[in-house]
Structures are given as C-alpha cells and as structure tokens.
C-alpha atoms as a PDB file:
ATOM      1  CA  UNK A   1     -22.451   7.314 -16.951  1.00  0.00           C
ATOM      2  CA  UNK A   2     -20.093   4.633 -17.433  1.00  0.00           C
ATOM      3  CA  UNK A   3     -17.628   6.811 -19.589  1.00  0.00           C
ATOM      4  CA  UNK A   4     -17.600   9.276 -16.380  1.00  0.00           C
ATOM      5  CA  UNK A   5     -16.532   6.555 -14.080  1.00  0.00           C
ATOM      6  CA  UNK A   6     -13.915   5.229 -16.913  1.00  0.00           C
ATOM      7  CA  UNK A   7     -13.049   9.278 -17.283  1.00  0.00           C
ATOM      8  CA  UNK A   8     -12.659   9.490 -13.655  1.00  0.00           C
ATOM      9  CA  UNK A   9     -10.474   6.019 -13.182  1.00  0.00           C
ATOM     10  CA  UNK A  10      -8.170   7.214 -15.830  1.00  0.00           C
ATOM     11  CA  UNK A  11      -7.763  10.503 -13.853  1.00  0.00           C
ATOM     12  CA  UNK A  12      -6.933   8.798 -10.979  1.00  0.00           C
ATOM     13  CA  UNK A  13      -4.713   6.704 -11.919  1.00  0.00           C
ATOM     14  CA  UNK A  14      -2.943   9.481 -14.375  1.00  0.00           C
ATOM     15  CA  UNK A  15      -2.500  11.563 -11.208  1.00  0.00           C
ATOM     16  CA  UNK A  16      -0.471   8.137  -9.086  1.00  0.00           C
ATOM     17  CA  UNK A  17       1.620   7.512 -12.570  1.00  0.00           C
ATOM     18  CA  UNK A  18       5.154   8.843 -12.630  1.00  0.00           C
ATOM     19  CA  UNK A  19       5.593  11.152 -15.487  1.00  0.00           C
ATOM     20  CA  UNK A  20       8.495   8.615 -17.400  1.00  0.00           C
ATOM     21  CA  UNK A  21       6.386   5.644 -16.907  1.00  0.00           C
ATOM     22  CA  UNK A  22       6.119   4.179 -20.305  1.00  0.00           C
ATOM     23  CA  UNK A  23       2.236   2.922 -21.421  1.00  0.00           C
ATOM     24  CA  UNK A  24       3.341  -0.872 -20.144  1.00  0.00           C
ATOM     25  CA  UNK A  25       4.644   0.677 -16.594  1.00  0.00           C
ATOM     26  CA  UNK A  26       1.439   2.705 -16.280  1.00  0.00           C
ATOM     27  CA  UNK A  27      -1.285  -0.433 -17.302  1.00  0.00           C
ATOM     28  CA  UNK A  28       0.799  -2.244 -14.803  1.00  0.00           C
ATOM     29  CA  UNK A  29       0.889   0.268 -12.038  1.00  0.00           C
ATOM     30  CA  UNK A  30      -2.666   0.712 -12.551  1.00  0.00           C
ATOM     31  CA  UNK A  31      -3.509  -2.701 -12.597  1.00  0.00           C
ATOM     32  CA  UNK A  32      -1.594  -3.314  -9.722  1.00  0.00           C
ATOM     33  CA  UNK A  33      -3.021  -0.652  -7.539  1.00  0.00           C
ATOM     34  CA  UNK A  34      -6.628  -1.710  -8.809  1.00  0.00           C
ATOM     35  CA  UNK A  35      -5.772  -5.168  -7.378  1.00  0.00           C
ATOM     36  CA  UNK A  36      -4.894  -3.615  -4.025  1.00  0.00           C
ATOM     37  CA  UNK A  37      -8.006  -1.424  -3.930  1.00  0.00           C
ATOM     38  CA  UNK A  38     -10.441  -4.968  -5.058  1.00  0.00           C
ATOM     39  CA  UNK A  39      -8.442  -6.696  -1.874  1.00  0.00           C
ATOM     40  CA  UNK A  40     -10.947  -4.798   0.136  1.00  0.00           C
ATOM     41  CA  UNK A  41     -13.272  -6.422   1.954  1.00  0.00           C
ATOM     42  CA  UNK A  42     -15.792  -7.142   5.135  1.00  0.00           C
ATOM     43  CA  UNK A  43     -14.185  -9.001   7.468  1.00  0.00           C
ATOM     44  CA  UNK A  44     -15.528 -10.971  10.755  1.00  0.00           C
ATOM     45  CA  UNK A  45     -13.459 -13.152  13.046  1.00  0.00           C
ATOM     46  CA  UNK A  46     -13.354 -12.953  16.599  1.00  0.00           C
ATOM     47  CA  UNK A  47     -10.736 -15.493  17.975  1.00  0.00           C
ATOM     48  CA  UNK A  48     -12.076 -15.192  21.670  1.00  0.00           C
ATOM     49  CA  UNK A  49     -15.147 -15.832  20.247  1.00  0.00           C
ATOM     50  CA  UNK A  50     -14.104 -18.405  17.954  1.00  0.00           C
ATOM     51  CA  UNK A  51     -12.164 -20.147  20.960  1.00  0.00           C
ATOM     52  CA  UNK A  52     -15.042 -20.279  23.140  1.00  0.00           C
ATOM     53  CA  UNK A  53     -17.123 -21.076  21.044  1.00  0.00           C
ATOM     54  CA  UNK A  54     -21.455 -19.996  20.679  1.00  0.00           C
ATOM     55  CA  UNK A  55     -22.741 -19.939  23.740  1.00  0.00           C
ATOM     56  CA  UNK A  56     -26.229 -21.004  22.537  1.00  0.00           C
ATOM     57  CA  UNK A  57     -25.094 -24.086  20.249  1.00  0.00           C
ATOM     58  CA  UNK A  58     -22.629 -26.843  21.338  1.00  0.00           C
ATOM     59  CA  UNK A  59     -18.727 -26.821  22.854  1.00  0.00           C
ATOM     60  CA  UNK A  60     -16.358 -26.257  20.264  1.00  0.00           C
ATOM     61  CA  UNK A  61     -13.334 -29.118  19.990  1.00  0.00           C
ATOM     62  CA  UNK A  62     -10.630 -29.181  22.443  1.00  0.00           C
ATOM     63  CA  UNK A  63      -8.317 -29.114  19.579  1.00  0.00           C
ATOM     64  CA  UNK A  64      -9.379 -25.427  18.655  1.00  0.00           C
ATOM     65  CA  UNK A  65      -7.595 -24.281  21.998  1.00  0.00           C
ATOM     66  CA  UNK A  66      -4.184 -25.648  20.381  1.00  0.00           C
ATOM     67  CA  UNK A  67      -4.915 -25.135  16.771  1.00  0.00           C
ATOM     68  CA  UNK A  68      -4.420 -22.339  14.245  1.00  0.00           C
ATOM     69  CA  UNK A  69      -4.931 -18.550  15.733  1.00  0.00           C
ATOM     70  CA  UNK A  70      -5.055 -20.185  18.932  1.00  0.00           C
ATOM     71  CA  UNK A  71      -2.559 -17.539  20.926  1.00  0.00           C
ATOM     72  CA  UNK A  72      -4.365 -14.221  19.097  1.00  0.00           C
ATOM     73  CA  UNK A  73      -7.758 -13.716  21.336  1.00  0.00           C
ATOM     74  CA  UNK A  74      -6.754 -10.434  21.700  1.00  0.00           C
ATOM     75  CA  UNK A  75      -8.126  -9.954  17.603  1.00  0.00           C
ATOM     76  CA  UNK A  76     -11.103  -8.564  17.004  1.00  0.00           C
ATOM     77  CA  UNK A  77     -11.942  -7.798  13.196  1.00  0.00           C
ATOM     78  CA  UNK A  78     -15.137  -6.702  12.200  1.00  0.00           C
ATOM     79  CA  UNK A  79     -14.004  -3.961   9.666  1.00  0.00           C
ATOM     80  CA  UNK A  80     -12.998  -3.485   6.079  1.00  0.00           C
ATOM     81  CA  UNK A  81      -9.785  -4.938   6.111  1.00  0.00           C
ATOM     82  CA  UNK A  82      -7.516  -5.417   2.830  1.00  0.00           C
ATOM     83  CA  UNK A  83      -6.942  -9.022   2.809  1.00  0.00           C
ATOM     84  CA  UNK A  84      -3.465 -10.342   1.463  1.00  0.00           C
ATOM     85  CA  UNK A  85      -4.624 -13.602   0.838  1.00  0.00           C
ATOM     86  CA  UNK A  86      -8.599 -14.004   0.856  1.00  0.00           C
ATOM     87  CA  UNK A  87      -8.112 -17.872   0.558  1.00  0.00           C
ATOM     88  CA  UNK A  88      -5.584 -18.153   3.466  1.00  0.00           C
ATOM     89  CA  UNK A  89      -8.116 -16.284   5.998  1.00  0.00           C
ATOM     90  CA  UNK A  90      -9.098 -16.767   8.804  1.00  0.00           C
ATOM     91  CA  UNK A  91      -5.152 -16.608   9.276  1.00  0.00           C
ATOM     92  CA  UNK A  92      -3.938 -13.406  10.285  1.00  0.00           C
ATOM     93  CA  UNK A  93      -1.034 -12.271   7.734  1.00  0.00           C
ATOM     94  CA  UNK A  94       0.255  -9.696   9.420  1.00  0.00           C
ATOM     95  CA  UNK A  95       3.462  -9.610   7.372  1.00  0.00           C
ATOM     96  CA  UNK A  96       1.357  -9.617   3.855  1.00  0.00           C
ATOM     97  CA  UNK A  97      -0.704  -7.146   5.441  1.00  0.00           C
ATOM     98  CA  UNK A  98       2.518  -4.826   6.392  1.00  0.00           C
ATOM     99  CA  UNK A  99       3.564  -4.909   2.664  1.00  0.00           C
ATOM    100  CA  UNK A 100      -0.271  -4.351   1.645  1.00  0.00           C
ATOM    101  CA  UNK A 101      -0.057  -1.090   3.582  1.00  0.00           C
ATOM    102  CA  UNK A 102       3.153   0.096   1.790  1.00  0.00           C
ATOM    103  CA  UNK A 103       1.423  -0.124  -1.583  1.00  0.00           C
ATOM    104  CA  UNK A 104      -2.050   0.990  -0.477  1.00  0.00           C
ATOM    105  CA  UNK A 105      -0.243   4.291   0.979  1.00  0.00           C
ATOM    106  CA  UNK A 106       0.074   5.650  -2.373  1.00  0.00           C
ATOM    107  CA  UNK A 107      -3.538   5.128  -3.090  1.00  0.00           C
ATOM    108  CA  UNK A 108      -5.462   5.712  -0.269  1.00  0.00           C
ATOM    109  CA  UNK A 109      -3.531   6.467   2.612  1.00  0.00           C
ATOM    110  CA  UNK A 110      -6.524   6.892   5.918  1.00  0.00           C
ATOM    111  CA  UNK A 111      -7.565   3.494   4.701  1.00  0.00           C
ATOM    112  CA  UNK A 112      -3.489   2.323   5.189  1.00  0.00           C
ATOM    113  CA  UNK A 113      -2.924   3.725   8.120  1.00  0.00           C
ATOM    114  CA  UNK A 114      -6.497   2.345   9.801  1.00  0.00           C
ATOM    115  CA  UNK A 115      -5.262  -1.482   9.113  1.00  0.00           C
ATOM    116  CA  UNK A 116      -4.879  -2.918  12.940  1.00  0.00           C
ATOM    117  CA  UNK A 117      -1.428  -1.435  13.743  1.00  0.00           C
ATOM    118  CA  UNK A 118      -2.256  -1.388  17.411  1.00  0.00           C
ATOM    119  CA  UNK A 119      -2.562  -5.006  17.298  1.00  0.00           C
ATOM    120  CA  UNK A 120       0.103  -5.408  15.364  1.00  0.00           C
ATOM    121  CA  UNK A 121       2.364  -3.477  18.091  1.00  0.00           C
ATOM    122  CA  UNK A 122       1.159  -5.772  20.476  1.00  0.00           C
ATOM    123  CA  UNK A 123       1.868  -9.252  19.211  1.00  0.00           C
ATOM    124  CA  UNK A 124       5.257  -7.959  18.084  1.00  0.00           C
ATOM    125  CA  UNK A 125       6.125  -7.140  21.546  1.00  0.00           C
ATOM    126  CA  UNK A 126       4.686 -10.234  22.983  1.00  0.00           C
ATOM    127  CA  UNK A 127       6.615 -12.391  20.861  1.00  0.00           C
ATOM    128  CA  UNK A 128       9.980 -10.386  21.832  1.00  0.00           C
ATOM    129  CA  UNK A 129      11.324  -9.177  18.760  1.00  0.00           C
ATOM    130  CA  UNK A 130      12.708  -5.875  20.029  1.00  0.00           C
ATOM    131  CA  UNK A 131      16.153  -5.608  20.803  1.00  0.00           C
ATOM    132  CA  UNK A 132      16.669  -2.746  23.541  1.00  0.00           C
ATOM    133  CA  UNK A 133      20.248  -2.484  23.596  1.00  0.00           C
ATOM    134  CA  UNK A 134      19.936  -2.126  19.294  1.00  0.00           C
ATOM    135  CA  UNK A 135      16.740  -0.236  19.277  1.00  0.00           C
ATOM    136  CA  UNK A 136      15.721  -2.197  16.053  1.00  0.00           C
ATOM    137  CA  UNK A 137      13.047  -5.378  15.655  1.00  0.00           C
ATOM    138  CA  UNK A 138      14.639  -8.459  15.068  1.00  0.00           C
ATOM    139  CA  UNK A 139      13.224 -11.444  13.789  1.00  0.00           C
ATOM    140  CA  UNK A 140      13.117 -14.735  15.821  1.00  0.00           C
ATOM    141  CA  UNK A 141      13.566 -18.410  14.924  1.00  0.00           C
ATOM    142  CA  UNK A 142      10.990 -20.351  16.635  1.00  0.00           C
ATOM    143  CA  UNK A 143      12.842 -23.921  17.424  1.00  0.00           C
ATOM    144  CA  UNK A 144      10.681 -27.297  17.936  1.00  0.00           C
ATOM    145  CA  UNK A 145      11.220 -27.240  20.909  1.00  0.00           C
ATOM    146  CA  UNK A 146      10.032 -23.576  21.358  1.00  0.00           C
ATOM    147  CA  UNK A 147      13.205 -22.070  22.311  1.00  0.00           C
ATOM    148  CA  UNK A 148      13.493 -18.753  20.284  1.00  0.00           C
ATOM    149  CA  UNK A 149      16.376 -17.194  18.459  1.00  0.00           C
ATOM    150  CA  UNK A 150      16.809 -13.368  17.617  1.00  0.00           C
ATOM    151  CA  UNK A 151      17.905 -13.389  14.030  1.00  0.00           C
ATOM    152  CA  UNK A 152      19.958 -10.265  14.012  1.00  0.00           C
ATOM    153  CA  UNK A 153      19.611  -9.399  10.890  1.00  0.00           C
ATOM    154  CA  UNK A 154      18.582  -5.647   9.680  1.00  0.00           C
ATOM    155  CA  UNK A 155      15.276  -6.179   7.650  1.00  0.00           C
ATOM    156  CA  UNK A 156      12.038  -5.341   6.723  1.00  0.00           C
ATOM    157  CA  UNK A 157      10.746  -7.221   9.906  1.00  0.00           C
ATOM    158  CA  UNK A 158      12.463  -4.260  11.838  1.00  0.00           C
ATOM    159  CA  UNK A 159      11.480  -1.465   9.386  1.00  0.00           C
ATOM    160  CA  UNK A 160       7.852  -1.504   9.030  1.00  0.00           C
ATOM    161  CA  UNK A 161       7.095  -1.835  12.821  1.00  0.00           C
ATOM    162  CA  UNK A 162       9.403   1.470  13.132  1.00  0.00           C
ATOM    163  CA  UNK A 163       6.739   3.029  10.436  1.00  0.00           C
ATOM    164  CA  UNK A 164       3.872   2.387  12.165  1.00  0.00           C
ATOM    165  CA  UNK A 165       4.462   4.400  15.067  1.00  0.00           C
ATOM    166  CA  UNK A 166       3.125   7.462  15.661  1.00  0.00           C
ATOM    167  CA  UNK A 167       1.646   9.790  18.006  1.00  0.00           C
ATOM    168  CA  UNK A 168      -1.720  11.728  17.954  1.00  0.00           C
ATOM    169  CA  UNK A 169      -2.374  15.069  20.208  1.00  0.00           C
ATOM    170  CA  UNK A 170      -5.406  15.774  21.595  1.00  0.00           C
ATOM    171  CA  UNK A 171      -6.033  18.265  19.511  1.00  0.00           C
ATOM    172  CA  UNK A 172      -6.026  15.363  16.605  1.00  0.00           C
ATOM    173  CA  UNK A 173      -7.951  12.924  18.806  1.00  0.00           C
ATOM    174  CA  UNK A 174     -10.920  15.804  19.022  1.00  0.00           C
ATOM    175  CA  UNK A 175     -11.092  15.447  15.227  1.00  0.00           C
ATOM    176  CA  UNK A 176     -11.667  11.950  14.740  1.00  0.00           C
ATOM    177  CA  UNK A 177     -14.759  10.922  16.900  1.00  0.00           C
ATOM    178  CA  UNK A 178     -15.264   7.421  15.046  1.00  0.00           C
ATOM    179  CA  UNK A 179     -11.420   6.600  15.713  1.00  0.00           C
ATOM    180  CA  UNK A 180     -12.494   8.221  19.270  1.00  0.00           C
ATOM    181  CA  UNK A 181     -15.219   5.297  19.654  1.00  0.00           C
ATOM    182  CA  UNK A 182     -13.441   2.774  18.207  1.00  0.00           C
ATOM    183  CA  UNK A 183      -9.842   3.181  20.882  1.00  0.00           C
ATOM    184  CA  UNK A 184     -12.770   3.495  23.811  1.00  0.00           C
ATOM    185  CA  UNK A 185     -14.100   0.078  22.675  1.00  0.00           C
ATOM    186  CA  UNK A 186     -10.475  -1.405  22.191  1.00  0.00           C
ATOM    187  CA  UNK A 187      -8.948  -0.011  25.588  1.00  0.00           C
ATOM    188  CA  UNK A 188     -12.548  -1.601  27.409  1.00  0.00           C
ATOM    189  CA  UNK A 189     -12.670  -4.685  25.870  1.00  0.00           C
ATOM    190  CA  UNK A 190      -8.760  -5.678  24.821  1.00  0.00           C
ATOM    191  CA  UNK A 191      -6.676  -5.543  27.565  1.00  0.00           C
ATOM    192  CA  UNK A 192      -3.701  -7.429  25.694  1.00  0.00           C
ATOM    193  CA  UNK A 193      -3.581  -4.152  23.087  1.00  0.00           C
ATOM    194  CA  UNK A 194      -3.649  -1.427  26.091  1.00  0.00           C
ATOM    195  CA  UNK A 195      -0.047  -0.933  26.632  1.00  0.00           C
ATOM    196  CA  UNK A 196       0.471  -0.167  22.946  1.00  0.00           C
ATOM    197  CA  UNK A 197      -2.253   2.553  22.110  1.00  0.00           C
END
C-alpha cells in the first residue's frame, strides 16, 4: 500500500514539474509544494468572541479591547485554513496568506481560491488603500500618531487584491450549495464583509 501512495505522490508531483527542471529543481519544487500542502490545518478563532469574552466563565481583560486583533471582529475562522506561520497565530497574516495562495494555486487551486478573500476585500477597503483616481491599491504608512500615508508605489500590495476579484453567476452559485450556506451565514452574521461579497 505504501508504494501506491509513494507511486501516486511521484505522479503528482511529475505532472506540477516543468519538463527542464533538473532532479535538484524538481526535489525542491516538490518539497516546496509538500510544505504548502502540510501548512494545512483546523483553525478556530473568533475575535468577537474572543473580545467578549465566554459568557459562562469570567470578563476577559480590558486590555484585550486594545490589544492584538483587536479592530478584526468581523473574522470568523472555523475552517481549514493554510497557515503561513502556525507559531505567529492567532495573528491574521493576511499578506503571508496572499503569497500562500499564489503557490497553493498550482497545487490545488478550489482550496486557494476558498482562503477568506471576502474578508480580505473588506479590511483592505476599511483601511483605505484604494486609490480611485489610479484604480490600483496602494500601501499606507501608519504614523504614531495614526495619521496614514498612501505609499504610491506599484506593488504586490496592489496586485494580489486585483486577483482576487471575481464574479460568480447564478448559474455558478446553483452549483456550489456548501459555498451557498456558507455566504448565507456570512451575509447574516458579518455585516462588516456585506458590501464586498
């Protein structure tokens, strides 16, 4: 059975290979991709909940209202999520998870496209990164004293948001009942993410 699976995983990865990738290029493709495919995992953390804390045990700090995550209720994860950093969580990397996507695209694309680009959407509009008159995302230098400055610079911060967009017809929609379930559950219970979806 084993020598199947190893059989198989060799097929799989033969198939992602390009053909003048020399044996070093493929073990490291291969070993690369296998890292983004173990990056998989379970993944719990409501902030609102988090915030608020149990209702059935005691208050949470005051300080968890200004600390880390603080400004993200709207995020909700309870899915398998590939995580960029699996000692840095609970901290949503958004940007590690952007790049994550890029790579796990060539491997196993539905699972890519499924990673929270709704919410995504949403916080980059909220913090103001779109430029109107440019039609490009900029990113923003966040000053002590809060005062934000556009960086105008063309970059990957701009590019990936542009990649994520995309539109699905209803004839779509009617074939994907669990995505179906999941957007009714979003657009009921996270009104921060409506405009976006």
């Amino acid at each position: 059975m084993l020598a199947a699976w190893e059989r198989e995983a060799d097929e799989f990865y033969a198939a992602l290979t390009p053909p003048e990738a020399s044996a070093d290029e493929a073990l490291v493709l291969r070993q690369a991709l296998a890292g983004m495919l173990w990056s998989k995992q379970f993944f719990h953390y409501d902030v609102r909940l988090w915030l608020e804390g149990d209702p059935a045990g005691p208050p949470p700090p005051e300080a968890r209202r200004r600390g880390r995550n603080h400004d993200w209720a709207h995020l909700n994860n309870m899915d398998v999520v590939s995580m960029p950093d699996k000692w840095e969580y609970p901290w949503y990397a958004a940007w590690d998870l952007a790049f994550h996507c890029v790579a796990l695209a060539h491997v196993d694309p539905e699972f890519a496209k499924s990673q929270h680009f709704a919410l995504i959407a949403s916080a980059l509009n909220e913090k103001g990164l779109w430029n109107e008159e440019d039609g490009f995302y900029y990113d923003v230098l966040q000053l002590g004293d809060g005062a934000v400055v556009p960086l105008r610079a063309r970059s990957m911060v701009g590019l990936l948001p542009l990649a994520a967009v995309t539109t699905l017809g209803p004839e779509t929609m009617a074939s994907l009942p669990d995505f179906m379930l999941r957007l009714g559950w979003f657009t009921r219970n996270r009104e921060e993410g409506r405009a976006v979806v």
